[in-house]
Every structure is written in structure tokens, then in C-alpha cells.
C-alpha atoms as a PDB file:
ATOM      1  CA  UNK A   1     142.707 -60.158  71.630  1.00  0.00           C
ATOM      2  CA  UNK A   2     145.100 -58.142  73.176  1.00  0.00           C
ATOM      3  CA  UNK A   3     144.694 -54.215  73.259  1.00  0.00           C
ATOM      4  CA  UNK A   4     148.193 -53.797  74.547  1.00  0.00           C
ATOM      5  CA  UNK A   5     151.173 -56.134  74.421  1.00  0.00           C
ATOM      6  CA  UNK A   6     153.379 -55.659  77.685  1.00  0.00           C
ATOM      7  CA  UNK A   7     156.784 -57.270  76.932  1.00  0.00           C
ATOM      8  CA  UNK A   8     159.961 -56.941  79.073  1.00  0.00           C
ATOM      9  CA  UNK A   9     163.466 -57.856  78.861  1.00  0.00           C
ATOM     10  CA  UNK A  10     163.518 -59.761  82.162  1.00  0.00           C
ATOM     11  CA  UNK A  11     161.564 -61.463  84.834  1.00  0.00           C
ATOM     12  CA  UNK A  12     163.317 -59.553  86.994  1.00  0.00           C
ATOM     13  CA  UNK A  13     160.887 -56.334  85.639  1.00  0.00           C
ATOM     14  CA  UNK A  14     158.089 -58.194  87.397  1.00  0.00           C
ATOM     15  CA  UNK A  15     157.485 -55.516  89.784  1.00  0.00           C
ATOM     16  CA  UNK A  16     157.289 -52.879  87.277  1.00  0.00           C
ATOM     17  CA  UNK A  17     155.824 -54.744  84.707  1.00  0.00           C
ATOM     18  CA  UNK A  18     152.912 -55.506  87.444  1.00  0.00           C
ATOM     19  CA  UNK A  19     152.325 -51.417  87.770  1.00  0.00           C
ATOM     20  CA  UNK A  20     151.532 -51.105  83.964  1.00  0.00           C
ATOM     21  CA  UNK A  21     149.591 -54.296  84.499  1.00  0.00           C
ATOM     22  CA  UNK A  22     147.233 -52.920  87.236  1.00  0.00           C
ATOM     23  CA  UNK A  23     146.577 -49.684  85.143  1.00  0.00           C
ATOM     24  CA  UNK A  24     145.577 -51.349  82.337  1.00  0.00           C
ATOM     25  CA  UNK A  25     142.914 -53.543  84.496  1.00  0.00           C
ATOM     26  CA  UNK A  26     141.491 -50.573  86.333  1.00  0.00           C
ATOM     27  CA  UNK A  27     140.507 -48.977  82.639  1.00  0.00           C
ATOM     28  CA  UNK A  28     139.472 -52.403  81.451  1.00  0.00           C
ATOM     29  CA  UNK A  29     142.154 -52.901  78.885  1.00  0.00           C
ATOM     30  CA  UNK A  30     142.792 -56.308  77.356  1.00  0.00           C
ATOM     31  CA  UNK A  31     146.737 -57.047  77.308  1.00  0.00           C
ATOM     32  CA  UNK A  32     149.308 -59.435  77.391  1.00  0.00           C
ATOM     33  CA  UNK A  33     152.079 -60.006  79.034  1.00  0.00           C
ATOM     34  CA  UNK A  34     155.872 -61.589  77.819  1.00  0.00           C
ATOM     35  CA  UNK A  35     159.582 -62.322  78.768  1.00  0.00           C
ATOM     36  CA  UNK A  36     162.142 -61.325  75.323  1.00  0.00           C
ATOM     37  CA  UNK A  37     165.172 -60.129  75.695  1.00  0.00           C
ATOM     38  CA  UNK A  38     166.125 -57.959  72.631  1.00  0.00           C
ATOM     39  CA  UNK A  39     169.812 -59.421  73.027  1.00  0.00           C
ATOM     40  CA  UNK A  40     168.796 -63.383  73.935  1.00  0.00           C
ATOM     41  CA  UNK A  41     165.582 -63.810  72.305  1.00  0.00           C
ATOM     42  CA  UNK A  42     165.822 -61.577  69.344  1.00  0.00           C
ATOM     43  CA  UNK A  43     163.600 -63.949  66.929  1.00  0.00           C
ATOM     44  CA  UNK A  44     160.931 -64.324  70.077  1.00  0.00           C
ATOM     45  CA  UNK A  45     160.851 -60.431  70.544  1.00  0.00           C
ATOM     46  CA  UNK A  46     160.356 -59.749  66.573  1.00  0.00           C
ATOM     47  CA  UNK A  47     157.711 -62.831  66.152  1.00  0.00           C
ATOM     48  CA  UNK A  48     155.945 -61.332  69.419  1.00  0.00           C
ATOM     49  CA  UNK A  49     155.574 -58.092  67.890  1.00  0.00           C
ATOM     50  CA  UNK A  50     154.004 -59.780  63.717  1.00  0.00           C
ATOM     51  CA  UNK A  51     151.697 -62.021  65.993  1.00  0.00           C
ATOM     52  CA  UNK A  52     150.265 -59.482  68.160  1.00  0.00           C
ATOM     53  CA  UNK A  53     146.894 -57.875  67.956  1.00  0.00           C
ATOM     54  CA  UNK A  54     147.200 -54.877  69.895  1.00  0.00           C
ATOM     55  CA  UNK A  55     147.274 -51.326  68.855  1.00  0.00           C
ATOM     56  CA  UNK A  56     150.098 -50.479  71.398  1.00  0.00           C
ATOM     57  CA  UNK A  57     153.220 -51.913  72.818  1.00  0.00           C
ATOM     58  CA  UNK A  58     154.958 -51.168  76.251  1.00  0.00           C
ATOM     59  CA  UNK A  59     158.225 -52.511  76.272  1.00  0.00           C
ATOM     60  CA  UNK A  60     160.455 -52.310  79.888  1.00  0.00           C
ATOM     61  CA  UNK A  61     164.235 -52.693  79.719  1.00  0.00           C
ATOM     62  CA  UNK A  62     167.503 -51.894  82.055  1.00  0.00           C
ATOM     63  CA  UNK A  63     170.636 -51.722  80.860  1.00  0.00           C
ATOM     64  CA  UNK A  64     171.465 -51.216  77.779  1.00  0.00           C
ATOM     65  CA  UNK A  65     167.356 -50.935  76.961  1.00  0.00           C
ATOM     66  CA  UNK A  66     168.007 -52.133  73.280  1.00  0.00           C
ATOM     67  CA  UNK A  67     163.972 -53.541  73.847  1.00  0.00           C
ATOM     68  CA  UNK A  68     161.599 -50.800  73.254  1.00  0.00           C
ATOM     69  CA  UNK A  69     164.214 -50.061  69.771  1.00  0.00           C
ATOM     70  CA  UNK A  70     164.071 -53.374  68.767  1.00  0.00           C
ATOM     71  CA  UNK A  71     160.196 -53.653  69.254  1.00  0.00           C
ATOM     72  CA  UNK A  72     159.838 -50.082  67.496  1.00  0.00           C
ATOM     73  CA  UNK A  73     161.757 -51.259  64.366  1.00  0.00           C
ATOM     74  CA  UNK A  74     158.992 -54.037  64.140  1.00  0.00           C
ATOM     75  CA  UNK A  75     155.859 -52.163  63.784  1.00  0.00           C
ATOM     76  CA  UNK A  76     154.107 -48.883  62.910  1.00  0.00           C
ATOM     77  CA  UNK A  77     152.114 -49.082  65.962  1.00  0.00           C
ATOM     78  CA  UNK A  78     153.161 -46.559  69.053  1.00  0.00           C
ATOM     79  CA  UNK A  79     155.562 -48.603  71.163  1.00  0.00           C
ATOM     80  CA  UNK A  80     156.033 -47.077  74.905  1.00  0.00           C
ATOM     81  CA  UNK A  81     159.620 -47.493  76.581  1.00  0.00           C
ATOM     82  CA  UNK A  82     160.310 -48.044  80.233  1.00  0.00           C
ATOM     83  CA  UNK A  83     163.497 -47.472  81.416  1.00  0.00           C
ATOM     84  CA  UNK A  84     164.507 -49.626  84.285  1.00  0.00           C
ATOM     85  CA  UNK A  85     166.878 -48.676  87.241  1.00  0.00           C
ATOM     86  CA  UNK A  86     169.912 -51.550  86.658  1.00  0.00           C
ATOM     87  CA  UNK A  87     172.783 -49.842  86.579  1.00  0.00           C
ATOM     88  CA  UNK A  88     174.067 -45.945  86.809  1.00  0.00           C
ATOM     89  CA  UNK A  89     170.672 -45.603  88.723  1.00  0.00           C
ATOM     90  CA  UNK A  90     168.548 -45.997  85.408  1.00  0.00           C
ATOM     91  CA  UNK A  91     170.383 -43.299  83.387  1.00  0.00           C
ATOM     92  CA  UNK A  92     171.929 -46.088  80.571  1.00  0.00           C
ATOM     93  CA  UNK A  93     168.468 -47.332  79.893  1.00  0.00           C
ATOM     94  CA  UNK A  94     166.468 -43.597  79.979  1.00  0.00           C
ATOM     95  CA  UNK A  95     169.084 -42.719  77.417  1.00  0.00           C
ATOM     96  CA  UNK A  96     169.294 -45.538  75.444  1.00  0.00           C
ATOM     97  CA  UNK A  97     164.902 -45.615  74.674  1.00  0.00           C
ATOM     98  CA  UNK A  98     164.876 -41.633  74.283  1.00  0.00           C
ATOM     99  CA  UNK A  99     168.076 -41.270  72.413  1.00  0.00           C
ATOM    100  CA  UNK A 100     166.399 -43.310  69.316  1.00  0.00           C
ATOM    101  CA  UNK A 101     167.484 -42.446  65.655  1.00  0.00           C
ATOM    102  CA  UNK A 102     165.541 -40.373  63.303  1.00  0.00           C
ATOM    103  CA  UNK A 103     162.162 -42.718  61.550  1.00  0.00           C
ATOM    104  CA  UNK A 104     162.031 -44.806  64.764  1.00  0.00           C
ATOM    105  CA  UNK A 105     160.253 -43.089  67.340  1.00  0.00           C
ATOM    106  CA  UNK A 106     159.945 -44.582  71.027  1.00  0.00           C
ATOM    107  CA  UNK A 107     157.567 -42.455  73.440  1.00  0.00           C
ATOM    108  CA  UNK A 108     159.791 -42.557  77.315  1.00  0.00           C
ATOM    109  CA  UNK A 109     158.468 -42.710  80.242  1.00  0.00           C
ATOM    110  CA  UNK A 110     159.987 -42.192  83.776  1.00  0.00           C
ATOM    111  CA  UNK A 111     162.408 -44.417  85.055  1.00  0.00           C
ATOM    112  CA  UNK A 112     160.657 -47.232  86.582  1.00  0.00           C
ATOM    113  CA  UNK A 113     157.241 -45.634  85.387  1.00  0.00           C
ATOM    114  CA  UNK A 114     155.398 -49.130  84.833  1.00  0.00           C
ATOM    115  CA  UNK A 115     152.091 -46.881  86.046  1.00  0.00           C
ATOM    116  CA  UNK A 116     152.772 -43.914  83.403  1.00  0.00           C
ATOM    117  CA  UNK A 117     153.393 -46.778  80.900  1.00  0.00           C
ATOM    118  CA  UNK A 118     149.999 -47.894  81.436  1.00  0.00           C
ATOM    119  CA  UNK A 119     148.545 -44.707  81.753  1.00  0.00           C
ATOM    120  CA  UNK A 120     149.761 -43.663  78.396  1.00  0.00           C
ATOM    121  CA  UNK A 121     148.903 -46.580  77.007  1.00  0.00           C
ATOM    122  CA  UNK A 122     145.113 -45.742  77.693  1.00  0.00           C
ATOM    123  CA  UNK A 123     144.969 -42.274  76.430  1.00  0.00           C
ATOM    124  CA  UNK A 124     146.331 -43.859  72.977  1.00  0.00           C
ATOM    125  CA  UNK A 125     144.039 -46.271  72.980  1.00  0.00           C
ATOM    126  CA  UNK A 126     141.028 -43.308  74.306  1.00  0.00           C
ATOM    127  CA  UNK A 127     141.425 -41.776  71.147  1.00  0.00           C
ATOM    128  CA  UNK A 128     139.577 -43.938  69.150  1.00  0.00           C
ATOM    129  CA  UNK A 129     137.087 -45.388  72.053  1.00  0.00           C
ATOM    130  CA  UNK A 130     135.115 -42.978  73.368  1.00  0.00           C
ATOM    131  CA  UNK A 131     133.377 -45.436  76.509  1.00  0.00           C
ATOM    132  CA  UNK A 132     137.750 -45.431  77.200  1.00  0.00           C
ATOM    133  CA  UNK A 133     138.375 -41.276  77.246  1.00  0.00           C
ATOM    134  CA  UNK A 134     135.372 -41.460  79.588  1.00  0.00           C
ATOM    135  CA  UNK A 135     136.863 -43.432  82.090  1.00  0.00           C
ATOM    136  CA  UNK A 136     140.203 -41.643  81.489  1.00  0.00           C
ATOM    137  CA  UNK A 137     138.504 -38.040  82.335  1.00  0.00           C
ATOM    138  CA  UNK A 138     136.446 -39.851  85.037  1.00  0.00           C
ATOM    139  CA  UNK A 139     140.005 -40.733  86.864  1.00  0.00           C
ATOM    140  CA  UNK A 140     141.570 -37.300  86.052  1.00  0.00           C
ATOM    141  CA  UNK A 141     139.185 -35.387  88.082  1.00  0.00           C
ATOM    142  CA  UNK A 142     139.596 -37.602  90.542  1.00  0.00           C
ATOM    143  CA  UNK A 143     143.401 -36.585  90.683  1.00  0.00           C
ATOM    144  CA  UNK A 144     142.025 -33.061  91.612  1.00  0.00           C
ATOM    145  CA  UNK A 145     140.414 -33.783  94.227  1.00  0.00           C
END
């Protein structure tokens, strides 16, 4: 059973998806990964999203970044969007996941920022496991030093 539920628009994302990936296995986080396109798969990406156990999404898009939306409009669970650098160096798809409308709320990370997606993605999950904010703080301090 998942924990978080990594999907991205394109296999092309590998390399950023793999940053959120690596994150999430340093904490110890159970996840999933998947390949939906918002525009192509629009029935995969919404039956994806019912099906899943976890407690938080990351979704990574370029372009027109309709993905982290799309997976938003699906759940009440916090859905994390990473913009990816296809076109106008990443600006399209930062603007498209922060610019959402009013009710549907996607949290944006930097462009490219697989590694903040996964980092963010543990201190939603910390608040509720307390073995998880350990770890978190543990790694913190360690950015001090």
C-alpha cells in the first residue's frame, strides 16, 4: 500500500520522476510509480487516482501541465505539482499547476524539483507519523552542517 502515488505525464519525466523517487526511499516511504497523460489517458489518470491508497499525490507535467489539475479535481488528498522544463524553459507548466482556480488547490514546486516533490511529500506525510518527522528533523540538521 502505497503512501504516495508518483504519476507523470510522460516517460520522458523519468529523470525527474527518479529524484522524487530516491527521496521517498531514503525516508522509507512506500509509493508508486505511473505513466497518464491528463490529455491521452484521461480515464487511466482519474481511475489511478479512486484506486490509490496513498495519502498524497505528486504529479510531474511539461507543457501545458493540465496533470497535477486533473489529479487535484479527483481527490481531497494534497496533490504536489512538478513543473517540467518542455518548452519556454518550464514557465507554461510552473504557470499552468500554480495558476489553479479557486476550490482546487495544487501545492508547486520548483521547476524540475522531483527532490522538493519528494521532500514535501514527507513532511505531509510526518505530520501524522511521528517515527517519519524524526527522520525528517534527523536530515534537516544535517543540512546545517
Amino acid at each position: 500500500m502505497e503512501k504516495v502515488l508518483i504519476i507523470s505525464g510522460s516517460k520522458s519525466d523519468a529523470e525527474i520522476v527518479q529524484k522524487a523517487e530516491d527521496v521517498l526511499k531514503t525516508f522509507g516511504v512506500q509509493y508508486r510509480t505511473e505513466v497518464a497523460s491528463a490529455h491521452r489517458n484521461p480515464e487511466k489518470v482519474e481511475q489511478l487516482v479512486q484506486e490509490s491508497t496513498a495519502d498524497v499525490f505528486i504529479a510531474i507535467a511539461g507543457l501545458s501541465a493540465a496533470l497535477p489539475g486533473v489529479v487535484a479535481s479527483k481527490t481531497t488528498k494534497p496533490v504536489i505539482g512538478v513543473p517540467v522544463e518542455a518548452a519556454l524553459g518550464g514557465l507554461d507548466s510552473l504557470l499552468s499547476i500554480a495558476q489553479m482556480p479557486p476550490n482546487v488547490p495544487v501545492a508547486a514546486v520548483s521547476i524540475n524539483g522531483g527532490k522538493n516533490a519528494g521532500i514535501l511529500a514527507v513532511q505531509i506525510l510526518a505530520l501524522g507519523d511521528s517515527e517519519l518527522e524524526a527522520k525528517l528533523k534527523d536530515f534537516k540538521e544535517k543540512l546545517k552542517q
